[in-house]
N, C-alpha and C. Protein backbone atom coordinates (compact mmCIF):
# COMPACT_ATOMS: atom_id res chain seq x y z
N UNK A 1 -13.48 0.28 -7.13
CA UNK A 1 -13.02 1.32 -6.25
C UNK A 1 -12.33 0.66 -5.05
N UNK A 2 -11.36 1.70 -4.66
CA UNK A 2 -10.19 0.70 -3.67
C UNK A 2 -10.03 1.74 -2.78
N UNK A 3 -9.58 1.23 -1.57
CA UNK A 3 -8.85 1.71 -0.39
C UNK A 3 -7.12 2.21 -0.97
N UNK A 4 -6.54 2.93 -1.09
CA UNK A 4 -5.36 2.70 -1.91
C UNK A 4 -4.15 3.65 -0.67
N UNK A 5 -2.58 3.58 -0.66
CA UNK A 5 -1.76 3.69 0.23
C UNK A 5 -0.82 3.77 -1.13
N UNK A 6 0.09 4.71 -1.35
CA UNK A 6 1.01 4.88 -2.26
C UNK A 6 2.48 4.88 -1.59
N UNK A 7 3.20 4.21 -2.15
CA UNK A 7 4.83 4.63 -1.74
C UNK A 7 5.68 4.83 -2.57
N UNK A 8 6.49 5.72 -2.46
CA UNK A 8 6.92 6.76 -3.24
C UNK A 8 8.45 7.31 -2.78
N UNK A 9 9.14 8.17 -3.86
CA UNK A 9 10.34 8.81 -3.58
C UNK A 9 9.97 10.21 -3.24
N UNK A 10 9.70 10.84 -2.08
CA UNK A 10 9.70 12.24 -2.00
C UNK A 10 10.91 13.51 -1.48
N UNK A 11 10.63 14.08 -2.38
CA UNK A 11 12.04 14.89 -2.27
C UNK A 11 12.12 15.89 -0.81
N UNK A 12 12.78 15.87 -0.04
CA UNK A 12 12.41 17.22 1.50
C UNK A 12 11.92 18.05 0.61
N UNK A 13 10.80 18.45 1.67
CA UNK A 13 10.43 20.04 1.44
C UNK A 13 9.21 19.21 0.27
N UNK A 14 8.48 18.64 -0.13
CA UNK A 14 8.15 18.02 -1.30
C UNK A 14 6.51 17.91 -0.80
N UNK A 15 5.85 18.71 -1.24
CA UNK A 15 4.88 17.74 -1.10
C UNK A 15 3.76 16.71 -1.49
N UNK A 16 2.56 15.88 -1.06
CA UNK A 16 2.60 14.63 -1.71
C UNK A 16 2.00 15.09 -2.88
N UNK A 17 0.87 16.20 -3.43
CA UNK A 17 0.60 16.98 -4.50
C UNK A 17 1.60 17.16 -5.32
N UNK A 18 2.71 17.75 -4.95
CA UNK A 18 3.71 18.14 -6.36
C UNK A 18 4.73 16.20 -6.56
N UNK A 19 4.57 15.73 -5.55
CA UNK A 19 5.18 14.24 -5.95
C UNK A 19 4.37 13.56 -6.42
N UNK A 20 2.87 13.49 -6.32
CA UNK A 20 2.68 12.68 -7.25
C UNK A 20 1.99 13.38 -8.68
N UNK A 21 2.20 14.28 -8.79
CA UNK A 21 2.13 15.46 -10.33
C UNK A 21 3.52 14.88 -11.19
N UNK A 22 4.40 15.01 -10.35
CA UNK A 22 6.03 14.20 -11.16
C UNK A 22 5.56 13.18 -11.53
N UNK A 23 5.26 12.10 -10.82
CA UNK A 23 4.97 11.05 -11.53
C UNK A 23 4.14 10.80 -12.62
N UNK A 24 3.11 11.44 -12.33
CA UNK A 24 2.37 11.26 -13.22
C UNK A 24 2.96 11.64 -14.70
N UNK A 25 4.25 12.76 -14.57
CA UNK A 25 4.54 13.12 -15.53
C UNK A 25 5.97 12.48 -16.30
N UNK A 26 6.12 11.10 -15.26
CA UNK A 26 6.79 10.24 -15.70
C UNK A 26 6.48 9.73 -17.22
N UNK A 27 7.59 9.50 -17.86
CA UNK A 27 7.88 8.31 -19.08
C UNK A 27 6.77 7.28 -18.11
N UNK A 28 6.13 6.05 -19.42
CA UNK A 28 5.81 5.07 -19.35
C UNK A 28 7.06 4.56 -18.73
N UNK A 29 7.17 3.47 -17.92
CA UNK A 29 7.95 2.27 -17.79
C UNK A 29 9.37 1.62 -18.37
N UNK A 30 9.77 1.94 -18.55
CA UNK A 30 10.85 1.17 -19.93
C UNK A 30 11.45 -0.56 -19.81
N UNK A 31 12.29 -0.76 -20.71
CA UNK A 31 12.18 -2.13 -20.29
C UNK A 31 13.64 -2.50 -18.95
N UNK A 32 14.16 -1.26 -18.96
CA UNK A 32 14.89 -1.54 -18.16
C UNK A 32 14.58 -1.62 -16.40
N UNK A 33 13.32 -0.72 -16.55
CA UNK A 33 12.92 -0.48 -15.20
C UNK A 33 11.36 -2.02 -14.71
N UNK A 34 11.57 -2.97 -15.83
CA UNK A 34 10.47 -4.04 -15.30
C UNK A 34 11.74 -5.07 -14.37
N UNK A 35 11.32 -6.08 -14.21
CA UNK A 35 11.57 -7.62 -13.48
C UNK A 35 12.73 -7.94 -14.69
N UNK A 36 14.41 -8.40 -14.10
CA UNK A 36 14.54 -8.80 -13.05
C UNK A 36 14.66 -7.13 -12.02
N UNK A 37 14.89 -6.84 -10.92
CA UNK A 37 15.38 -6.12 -9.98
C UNK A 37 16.41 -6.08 -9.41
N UNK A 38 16.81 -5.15 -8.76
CA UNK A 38 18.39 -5.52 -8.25
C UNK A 38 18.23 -6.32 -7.45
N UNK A 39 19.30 -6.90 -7.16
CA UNK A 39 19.25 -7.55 -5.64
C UNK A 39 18.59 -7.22 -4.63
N UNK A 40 19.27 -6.04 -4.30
CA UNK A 40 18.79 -5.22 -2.78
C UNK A 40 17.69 -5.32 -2.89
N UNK A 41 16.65 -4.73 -4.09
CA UNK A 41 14.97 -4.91 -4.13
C UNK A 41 14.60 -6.41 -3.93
N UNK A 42 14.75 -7.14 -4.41
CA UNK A 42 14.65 -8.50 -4.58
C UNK A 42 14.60 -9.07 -2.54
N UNK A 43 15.97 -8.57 -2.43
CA UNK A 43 16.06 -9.57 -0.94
C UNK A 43 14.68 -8.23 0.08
N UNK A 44 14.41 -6.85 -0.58
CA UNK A 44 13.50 -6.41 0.64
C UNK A 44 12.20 -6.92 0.23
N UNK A 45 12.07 -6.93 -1.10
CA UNK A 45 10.52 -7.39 -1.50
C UNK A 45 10.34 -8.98 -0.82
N UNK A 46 11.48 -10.17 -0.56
CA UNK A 46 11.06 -11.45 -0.20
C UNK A 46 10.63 -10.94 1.60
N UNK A 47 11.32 -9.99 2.22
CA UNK A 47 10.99 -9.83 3.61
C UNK A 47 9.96 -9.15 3.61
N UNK A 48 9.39 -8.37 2.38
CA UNK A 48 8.07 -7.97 2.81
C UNK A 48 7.13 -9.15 2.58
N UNK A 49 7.08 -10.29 1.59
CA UNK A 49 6.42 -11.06 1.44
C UNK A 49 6.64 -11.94 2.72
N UNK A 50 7.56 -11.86 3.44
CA UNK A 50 7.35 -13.15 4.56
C UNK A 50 6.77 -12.58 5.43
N UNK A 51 6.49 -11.26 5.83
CA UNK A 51 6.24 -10.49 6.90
C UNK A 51 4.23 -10.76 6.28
N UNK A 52 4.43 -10.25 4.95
CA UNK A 52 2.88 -10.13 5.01
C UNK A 52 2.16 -11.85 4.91
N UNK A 53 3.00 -12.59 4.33
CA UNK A 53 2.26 -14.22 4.76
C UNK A 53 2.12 -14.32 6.36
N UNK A 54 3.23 -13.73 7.07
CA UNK A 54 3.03 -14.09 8.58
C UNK A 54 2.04 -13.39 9.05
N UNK A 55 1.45 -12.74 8.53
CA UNK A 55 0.19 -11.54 9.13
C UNK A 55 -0.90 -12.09 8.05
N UNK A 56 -0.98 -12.52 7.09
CA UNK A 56 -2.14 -12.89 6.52
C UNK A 56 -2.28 -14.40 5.98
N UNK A 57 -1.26 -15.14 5.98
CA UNK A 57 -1.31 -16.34 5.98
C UNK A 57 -1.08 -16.17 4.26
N UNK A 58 -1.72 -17.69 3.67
CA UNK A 58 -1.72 -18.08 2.40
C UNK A 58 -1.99 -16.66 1.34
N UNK A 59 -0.93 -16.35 0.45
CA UNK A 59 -0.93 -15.24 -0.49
C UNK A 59 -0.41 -15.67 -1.85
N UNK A 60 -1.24 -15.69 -2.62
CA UNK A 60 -1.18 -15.59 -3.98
C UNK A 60 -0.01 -14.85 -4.78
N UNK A 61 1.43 -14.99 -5.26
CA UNK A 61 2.52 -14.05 -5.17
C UNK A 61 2.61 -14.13 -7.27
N UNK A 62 2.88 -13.20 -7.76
CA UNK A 62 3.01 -13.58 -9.18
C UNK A 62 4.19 -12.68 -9.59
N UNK A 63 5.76 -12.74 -10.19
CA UNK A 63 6.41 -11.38 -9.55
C UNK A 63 6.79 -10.21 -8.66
N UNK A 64 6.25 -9.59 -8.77
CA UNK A 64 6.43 -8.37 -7.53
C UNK A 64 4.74 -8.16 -7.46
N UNK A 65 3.70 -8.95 -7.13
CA UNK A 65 2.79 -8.54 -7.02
C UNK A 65 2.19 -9.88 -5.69
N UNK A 66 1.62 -9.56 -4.58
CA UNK A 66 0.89 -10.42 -4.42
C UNK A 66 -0.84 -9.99 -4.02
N UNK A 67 -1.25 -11.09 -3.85
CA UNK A 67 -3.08 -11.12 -3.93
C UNK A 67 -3.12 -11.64 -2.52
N UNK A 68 -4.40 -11.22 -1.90
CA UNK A 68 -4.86 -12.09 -0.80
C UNK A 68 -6.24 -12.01 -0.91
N UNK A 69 -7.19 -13.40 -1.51
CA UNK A 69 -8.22 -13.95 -1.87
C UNK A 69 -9.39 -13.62 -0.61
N UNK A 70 -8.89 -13.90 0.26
CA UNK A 70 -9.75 -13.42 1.40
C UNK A 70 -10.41 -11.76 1.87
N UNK A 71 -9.30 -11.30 1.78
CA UNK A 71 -8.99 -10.12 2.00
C UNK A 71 -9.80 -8.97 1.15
N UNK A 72 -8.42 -9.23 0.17
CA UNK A 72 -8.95 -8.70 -1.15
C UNK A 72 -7.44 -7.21 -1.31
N UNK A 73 -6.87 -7.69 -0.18
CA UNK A 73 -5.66 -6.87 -0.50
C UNK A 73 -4.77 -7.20 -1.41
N UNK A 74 -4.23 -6.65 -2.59
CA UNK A 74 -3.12 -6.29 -3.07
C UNK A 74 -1.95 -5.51 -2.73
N UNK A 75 -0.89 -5.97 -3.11
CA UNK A 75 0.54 -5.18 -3.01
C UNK A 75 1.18 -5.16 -4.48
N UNK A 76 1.74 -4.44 -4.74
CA UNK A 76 2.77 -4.36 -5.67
C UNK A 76 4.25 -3.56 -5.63
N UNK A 77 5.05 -3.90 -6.01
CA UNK A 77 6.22 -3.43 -5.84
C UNK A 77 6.76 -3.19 -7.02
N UNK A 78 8.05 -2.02 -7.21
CA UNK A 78 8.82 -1.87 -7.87
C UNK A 78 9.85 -0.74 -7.21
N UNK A 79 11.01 -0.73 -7.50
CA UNK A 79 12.16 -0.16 -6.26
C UNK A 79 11.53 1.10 -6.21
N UNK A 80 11.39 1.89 -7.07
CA UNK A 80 11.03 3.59 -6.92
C UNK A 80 9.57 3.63 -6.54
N UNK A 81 8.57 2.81 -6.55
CA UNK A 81 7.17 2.97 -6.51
C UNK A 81 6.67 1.66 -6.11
N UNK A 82 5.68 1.39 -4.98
CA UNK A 82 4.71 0.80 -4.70
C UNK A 82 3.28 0.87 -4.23
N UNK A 83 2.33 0.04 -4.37
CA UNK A 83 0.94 0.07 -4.12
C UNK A 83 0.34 -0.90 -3.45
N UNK A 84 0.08 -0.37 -2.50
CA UNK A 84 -1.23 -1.25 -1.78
C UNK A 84 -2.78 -0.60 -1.76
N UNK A 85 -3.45 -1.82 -2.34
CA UNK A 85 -5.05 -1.33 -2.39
C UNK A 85 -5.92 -2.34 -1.79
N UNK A 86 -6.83 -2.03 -1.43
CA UNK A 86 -7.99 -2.86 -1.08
C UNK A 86 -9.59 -3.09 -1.01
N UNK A 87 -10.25 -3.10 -1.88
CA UNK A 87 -11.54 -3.05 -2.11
C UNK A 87 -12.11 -3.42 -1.33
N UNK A 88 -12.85 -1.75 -1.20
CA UNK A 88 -14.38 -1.55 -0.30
C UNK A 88 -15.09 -2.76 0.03
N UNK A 89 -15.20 -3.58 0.43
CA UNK A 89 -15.75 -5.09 0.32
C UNK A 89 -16.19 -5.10 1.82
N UNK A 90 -15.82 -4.62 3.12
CA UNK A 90 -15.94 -4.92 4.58
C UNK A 90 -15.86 -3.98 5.29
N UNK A 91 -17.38 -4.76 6.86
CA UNK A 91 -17.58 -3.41 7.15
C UNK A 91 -17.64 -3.71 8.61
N UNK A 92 -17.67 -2.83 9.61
CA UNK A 92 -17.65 -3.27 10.78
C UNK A 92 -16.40 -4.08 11.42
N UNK A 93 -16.14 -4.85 12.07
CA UNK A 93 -15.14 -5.80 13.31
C UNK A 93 -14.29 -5.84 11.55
N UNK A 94 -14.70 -6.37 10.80
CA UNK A 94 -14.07 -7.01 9.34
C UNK A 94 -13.02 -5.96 9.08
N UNK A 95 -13.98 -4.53 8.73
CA UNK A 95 -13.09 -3.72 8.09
C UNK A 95 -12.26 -3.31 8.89
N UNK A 96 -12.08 -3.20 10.31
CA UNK A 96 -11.37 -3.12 11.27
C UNK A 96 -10.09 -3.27 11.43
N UNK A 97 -10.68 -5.05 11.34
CA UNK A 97 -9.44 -5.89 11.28
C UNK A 97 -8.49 -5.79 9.68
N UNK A 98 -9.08 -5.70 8.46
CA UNK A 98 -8.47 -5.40 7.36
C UNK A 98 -7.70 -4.23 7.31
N UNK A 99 -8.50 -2.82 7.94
CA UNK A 99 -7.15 -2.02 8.21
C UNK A 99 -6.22 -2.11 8.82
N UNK A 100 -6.46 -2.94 9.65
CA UNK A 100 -4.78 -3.34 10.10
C UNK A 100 -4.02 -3.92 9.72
N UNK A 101 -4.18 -4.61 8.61
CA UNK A 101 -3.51 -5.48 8.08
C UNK A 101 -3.17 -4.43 7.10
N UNK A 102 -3.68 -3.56 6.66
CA UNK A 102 -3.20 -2.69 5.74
C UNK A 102 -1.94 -1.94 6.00
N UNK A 103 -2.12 -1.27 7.38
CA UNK A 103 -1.36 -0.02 8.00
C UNK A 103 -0.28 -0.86 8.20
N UNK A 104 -0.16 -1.90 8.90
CA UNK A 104 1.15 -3.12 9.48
C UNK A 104 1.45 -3.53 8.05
N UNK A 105 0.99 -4.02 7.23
CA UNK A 105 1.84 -4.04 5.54
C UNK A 105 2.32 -2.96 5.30
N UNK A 106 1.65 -1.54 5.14
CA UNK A 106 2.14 -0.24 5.01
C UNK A 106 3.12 0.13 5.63
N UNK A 107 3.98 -0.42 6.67
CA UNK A 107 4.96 -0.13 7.82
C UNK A 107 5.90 -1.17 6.98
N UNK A 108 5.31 -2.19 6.71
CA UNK A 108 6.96 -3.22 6.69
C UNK A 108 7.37 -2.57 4.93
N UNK A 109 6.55 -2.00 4.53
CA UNK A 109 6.72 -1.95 2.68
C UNK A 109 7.60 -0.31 3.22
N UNK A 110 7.32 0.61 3.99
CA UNK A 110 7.87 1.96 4.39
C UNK A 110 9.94 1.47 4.88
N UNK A 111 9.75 0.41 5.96
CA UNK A 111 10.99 0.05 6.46
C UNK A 111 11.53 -0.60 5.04
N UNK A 112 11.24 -1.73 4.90
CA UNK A 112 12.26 -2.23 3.66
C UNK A 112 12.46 -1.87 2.60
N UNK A 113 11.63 -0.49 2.40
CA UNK A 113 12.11 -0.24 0.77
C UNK A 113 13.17 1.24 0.82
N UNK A 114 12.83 1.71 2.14
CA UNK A 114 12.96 3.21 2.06
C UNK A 114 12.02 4.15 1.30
N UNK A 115 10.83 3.50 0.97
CA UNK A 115 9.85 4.80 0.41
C UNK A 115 9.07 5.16 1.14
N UNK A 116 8.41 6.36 0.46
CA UNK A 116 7.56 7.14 1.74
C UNK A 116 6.30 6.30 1.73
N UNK A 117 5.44 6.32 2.89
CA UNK A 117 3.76 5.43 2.28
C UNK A 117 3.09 6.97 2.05
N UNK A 118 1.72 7.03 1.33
CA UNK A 118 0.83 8.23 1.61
C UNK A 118 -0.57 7.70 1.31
N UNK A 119 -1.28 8.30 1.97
CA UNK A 119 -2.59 7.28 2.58
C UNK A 119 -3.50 8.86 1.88
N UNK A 120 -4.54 8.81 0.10
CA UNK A 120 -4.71 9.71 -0.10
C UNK A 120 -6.02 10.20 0.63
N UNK A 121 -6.69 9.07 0.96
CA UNK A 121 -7.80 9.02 1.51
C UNK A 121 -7.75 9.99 2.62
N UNK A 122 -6.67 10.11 3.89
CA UNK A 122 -6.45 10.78 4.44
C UNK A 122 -5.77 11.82 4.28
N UNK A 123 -5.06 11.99 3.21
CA UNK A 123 -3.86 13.10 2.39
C UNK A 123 -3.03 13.45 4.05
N UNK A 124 -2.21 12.11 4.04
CA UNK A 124 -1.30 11.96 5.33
C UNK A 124 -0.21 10.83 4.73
N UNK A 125 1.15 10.86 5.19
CA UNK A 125 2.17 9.85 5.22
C UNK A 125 1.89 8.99 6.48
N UNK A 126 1.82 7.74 6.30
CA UNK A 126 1.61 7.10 6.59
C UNK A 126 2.53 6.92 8.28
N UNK A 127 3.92 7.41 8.15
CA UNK A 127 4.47 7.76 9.38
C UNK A 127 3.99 9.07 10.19
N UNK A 128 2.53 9.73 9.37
CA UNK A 128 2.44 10.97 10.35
C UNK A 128 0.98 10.32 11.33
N UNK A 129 0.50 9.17 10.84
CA UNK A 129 -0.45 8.77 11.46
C UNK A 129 -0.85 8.70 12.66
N UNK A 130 -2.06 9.35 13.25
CA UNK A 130 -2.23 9.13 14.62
C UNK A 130 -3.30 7.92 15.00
N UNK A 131 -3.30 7.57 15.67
CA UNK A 131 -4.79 6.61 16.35
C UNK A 131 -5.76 7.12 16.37
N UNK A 132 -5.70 8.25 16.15
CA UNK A 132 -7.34 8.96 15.82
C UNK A 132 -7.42 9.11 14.21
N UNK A 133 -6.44 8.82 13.46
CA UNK A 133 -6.43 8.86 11.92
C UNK A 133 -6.52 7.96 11.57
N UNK A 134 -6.02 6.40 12.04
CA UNK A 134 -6.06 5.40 11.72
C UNK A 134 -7.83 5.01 12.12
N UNK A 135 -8.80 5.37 13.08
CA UNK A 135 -9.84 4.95 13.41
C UNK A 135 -11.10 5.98 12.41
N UNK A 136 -10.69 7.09 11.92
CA UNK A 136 -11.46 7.59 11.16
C UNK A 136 -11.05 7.00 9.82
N UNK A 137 -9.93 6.14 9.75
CA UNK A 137 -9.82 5.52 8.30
C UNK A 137 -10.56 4.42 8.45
N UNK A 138 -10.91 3.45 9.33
CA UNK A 138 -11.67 2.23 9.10
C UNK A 138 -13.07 2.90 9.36
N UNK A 139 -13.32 4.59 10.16
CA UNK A 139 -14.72 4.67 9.61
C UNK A 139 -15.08 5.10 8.11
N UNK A 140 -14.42 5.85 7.57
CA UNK A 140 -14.47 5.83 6.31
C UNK A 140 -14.33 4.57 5.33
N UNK A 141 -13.24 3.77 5.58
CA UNK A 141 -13.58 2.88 5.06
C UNK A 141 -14.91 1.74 4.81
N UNK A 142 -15.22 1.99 6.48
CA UNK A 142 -16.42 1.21 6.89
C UNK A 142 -17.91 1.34 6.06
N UNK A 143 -17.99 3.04 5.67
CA UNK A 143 -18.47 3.76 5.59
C UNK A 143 -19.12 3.79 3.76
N UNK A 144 -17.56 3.30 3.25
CA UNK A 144 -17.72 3.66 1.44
C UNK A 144 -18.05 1.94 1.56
N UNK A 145 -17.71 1.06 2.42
CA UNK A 145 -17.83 -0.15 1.99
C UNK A 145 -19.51 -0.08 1.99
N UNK A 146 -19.66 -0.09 2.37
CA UNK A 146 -21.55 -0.14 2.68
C UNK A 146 -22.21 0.51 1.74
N UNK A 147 -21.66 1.57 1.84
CA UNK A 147 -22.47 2.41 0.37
C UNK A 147 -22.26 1.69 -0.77
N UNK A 148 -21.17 1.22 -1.16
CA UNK A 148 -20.85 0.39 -2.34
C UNK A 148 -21.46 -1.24 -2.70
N UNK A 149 -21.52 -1.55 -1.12
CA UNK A 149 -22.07 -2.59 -1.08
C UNK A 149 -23.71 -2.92 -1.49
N UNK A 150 -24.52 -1.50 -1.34
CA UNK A 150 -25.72 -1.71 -1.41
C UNK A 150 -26.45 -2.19 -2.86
């Protein structure tokens, strides 16, 4: 079980219920839509990876995916769709500090790709976030980590 942040194509007027019902009702994958990527994806996915090494240091990168061992955050990319998750694992000052590293990844993956983020946990876009949403997310988070942890 994960902390999870979706980014996505949403249409105006759209909301994140009927966008992610489309998807779901997406075709599998095809082979045209895996690795390589266009360019444009390619040069925003390397600035999200330098942005998130500069905020988390040493990251595990394998394609459009990277790991952070410490953490326990994941990213993944692909031009129309990305994911960031992070397992319940930390609680207190920890999980704190891990949501921020989440929300500040969630910002640079929103700017360079042009997709929307949506945070389901809170059933909010990630640009509607307030400081009182972001602090009931690390209590919740705080919250399932512990329970899970026991």
């Amino acid at each position: 079980m994960s902390y999870d942040v979706y980014f996505l194509k949403r249409q105006p007027g759209q909301s994140w219920e009927a966008t992610l019902e489309a998807l779901e009702e997406l075709e599998p994958l095809g082979e045209s839509d895996e690795p390589p990527y266009s360019a444009e994806f390619t040069a925003a996915w390397r600035r999200i990876v330098a942005a998130a090494r500069e905020r988390l240091g040493d990251l595990t990168e394998f394609d459009y995916e990277l790991d952070d061992e410490v953490t326990g955050i994941q990213l993944a990319g692909a031009p129309d769709e990305c994911g960031l998750t992070v397992p319940y694992w930390h609680q207190g000052e920890e999980a704190e500090r891990v949501m921020a590293h989440v929300f500040a990844l969630a910002e640079v993956v929103e700017r360079e790709t042009g997709l929307e983020g949506y945070d389901p946990q809170l059933d909010k876009s990630i640009s509607e976030l307030t400081e009182a949403d972001r602090r009931a997310a690390v209590e919740r988070f705080a919250a399932t980590s512990a329970t899970m942890l026991r």
